[in-house]
Protein backbone atom coordinates (compact mmCIF):
# COMPACT_ATOMS: atom_id res chain seq x y z
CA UNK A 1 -15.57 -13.55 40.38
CA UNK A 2 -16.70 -10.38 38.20
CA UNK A 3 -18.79 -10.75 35.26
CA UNK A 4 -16.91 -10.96 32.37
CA UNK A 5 -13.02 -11.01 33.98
CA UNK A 6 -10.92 -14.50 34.98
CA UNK A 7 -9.55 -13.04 38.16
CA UNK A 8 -7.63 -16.70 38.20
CA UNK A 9 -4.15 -16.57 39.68
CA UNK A 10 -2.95 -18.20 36.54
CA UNK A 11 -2.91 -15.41 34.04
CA UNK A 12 -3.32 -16.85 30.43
CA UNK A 13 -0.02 -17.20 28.18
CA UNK A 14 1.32 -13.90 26.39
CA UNK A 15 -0.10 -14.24 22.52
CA UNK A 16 3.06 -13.90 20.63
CA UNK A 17 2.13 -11.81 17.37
CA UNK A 18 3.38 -14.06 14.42
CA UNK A 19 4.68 -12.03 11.51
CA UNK A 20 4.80 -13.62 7.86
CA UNK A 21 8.34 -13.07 6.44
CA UNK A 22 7.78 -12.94 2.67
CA UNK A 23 4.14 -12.63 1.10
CA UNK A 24 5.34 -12.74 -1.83
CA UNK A 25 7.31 -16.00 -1.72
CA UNK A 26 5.31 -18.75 -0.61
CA UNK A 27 7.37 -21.25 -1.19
CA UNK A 28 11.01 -20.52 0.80
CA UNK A 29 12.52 -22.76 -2.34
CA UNK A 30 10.54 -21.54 -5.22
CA UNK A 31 13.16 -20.63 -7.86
CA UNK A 32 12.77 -19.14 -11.40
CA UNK A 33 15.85 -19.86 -14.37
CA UNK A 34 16.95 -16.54 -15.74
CA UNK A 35 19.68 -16.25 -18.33
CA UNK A 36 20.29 -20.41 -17.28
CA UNK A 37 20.58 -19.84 -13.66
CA UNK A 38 18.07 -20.67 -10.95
CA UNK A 39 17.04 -17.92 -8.97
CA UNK A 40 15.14 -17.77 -5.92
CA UNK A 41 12.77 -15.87 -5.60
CA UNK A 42 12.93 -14.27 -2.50
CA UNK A 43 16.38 -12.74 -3.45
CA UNK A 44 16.46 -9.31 -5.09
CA UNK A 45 16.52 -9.99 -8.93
CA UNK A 46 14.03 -12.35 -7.76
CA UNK A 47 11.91 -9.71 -6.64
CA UNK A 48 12.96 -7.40 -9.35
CA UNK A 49 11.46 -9.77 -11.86
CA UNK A 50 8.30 -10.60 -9.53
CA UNK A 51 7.99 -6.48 -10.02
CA UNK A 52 8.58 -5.82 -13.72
CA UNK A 53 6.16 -9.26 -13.81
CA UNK A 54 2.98 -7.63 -11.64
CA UNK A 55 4.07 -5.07 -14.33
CA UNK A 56 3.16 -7.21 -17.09
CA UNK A 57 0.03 -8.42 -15.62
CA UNK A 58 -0.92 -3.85 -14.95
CA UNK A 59 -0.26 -3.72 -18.96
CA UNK A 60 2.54 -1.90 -18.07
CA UNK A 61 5.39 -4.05 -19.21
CA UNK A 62 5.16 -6.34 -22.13
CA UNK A 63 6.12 -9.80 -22.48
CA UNK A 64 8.92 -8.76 -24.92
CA UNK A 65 10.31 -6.05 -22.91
CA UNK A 66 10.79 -9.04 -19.69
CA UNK A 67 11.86 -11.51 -21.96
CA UNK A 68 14.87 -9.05 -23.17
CA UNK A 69 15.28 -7.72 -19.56
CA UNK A 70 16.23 -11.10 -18.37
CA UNK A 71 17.05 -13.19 -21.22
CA UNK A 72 14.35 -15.49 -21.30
CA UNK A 73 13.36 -17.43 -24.64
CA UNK A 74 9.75 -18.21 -25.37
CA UNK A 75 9.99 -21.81 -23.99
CA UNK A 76 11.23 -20.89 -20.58
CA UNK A 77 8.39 -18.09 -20.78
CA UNK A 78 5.88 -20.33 -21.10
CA UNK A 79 7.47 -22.35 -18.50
CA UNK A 80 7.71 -19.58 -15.64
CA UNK A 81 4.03 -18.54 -16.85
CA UNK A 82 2.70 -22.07 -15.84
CA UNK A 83 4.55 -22.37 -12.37
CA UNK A 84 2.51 -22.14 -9.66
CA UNK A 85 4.89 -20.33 -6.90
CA UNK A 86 5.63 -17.81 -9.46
CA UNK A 87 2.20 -16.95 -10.27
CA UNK A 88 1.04 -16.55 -6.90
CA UNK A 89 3.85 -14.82 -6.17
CA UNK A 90 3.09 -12.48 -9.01
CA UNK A 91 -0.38 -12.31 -7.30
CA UNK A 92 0.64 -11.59 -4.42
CA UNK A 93 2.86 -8.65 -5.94
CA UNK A 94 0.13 -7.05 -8.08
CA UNK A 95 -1.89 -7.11 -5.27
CA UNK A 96 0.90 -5.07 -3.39
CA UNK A 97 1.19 -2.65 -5.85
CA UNK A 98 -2.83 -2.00 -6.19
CA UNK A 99 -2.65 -1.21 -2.31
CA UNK A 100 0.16 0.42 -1.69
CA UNK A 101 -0.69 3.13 -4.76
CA UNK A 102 2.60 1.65 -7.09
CA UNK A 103 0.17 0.20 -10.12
CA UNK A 104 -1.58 3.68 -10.15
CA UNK A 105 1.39 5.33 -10.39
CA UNK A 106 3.30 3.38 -12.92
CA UNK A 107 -0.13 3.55 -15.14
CA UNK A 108 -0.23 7.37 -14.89
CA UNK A 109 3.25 7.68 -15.73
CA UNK A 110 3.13 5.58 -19.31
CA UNK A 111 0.36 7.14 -19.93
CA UNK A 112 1.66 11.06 -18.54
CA UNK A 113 4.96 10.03 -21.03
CA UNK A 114 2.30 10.51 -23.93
CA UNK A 115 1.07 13.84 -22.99
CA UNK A 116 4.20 16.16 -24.42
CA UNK A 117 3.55 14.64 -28.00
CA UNK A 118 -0.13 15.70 -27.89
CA UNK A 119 0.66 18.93 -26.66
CA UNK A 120 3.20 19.38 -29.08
CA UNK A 121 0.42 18.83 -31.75
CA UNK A 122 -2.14 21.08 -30.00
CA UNK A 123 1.22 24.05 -30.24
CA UNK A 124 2.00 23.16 -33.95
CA UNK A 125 -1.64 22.72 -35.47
CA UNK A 126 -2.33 25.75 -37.14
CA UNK A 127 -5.86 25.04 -36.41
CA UNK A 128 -6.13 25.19 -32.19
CA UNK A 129 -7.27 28.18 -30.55
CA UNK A 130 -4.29 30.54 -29.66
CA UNK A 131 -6.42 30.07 -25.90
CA UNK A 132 -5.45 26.34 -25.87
CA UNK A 133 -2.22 26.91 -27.63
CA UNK A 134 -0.97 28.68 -24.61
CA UNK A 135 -2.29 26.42 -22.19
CA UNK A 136 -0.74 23.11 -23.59
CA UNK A 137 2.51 25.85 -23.97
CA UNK A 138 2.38 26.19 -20.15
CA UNK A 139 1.19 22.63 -19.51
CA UNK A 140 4.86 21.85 -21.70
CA UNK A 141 6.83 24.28 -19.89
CA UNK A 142 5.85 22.77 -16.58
CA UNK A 143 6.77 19.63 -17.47
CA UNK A 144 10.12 20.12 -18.92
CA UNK A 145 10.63 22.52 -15.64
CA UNK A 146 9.18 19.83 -13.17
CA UNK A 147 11.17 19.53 -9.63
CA UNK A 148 12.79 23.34 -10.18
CA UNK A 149 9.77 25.05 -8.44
CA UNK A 150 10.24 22.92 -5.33
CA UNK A 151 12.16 24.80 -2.86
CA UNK A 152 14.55 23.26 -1.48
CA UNK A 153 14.26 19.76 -3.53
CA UNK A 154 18.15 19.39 -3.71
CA UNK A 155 19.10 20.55 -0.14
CA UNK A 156 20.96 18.07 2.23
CA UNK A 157 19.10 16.50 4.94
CA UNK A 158 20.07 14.88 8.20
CA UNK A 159 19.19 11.29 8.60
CA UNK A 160 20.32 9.37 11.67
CA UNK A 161 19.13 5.62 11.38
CA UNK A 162 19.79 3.36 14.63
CA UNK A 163 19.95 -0.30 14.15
CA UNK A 164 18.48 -2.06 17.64
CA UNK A 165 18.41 -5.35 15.58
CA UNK A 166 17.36 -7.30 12.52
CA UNK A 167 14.33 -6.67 12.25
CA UNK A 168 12.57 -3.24 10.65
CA UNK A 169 10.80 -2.40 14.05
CA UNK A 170 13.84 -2.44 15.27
CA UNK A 171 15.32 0.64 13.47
CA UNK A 172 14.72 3.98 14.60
CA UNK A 173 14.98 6.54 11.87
CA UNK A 174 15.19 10.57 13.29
CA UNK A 175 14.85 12.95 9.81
CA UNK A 176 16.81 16.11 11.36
CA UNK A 177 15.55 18.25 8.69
CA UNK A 178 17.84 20.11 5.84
CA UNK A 179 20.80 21.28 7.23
CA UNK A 180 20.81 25.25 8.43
CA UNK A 181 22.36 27.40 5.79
CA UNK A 182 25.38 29.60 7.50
CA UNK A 183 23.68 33.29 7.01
CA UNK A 184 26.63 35.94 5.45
CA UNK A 185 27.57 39.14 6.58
CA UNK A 186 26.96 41.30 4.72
CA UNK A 187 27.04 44.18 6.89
CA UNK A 188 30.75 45.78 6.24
CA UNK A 189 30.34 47.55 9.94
CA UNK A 190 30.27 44.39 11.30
CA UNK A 191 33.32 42.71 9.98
């Protein structure tokens, strides 16, 4: 026997890794009623409204804005706000978001959609330094200009995706690259 190692003939049982299907619905059966019909959850407008709901909770979405989105009257609000499955699904969502960098990003961009109007006044105020009146100019320019000074943004791209199963390990993705671009001649000699 060696210190610290079971040299046993019996090795012990392979740990099979268990993998959680759906954080976000605990409850395989939890349903929500939008527009009058019960929804699960774990189905895509289910998730949709999980989303634009985590959304709500960021201050990103208001409670009006949902309510329109999915036709939902103040008594079945107050309803889906008190079940349990759907707030910790919402929870579970938010939490999701915070991680994975999606909350941040939504925040910035309500907030980045505010930005043109303040430069605007900066530009027209007959008061700002013609210094700052040329940098919210440039700052405006950028953003009405945004994607054109990526090269190469609307090129097409090889993708080959191999299903091995149903799982998502099981896919393997290969990203080729944007395709080559066929160089002309434009040497006359050489035609």
């Amino acid at each position: 026997m060696i210190a610290g190692f079971d040299v046993g003939d019996d090795p012990p049982p392979p740990v099979k890794p268990t993998r959680i299907t759906n954080v976000l619905n605990p409850h395989p059966s939890a349903t929500v009623t939008l527009r009058g019909i019960s929804i699960p959850l774990a189905s895509d407008v289910g998730g949709a409204f999980l989303t634009d709901c985590a959304r709500n909770r960021e201050r990103i979405m208001p409670d009006d804005a949902i309510c329109e989105k999915y036709g939902i009257n103040a008594d079945d609000w107050t309803t889906i706000v008190k079940n349990p499955a759907v707030r910790l699904a919402v929870n579970a969502e938010s939490e999701r978001r915070v991680r994975s960098g999606d909350a941040a990003r939504d925040s910035a961009a309500k907030i980045f959609a505010a930005a043109p109007e303040v430069l605007g006044k900066i530009i027209n105020d007959p008061k700002s330094s013609p210094r700052h009146v040329i940098e919210a100019a440039k700052e405006i320019r950028a953003t009405a200009r945004s994607g054109d000074e990526i090269p190469g943004a609307n090129v097409e791209r090889v993708v080959v995706t191999i299903n091995l199963g149903n799982a998502p390990e099981d896919k393997l993705v290969f990203d080729c690259g944007p395709l080559k671009q066929a160089k002309e001649n434009l040497d006359a000699e050489n035609e």
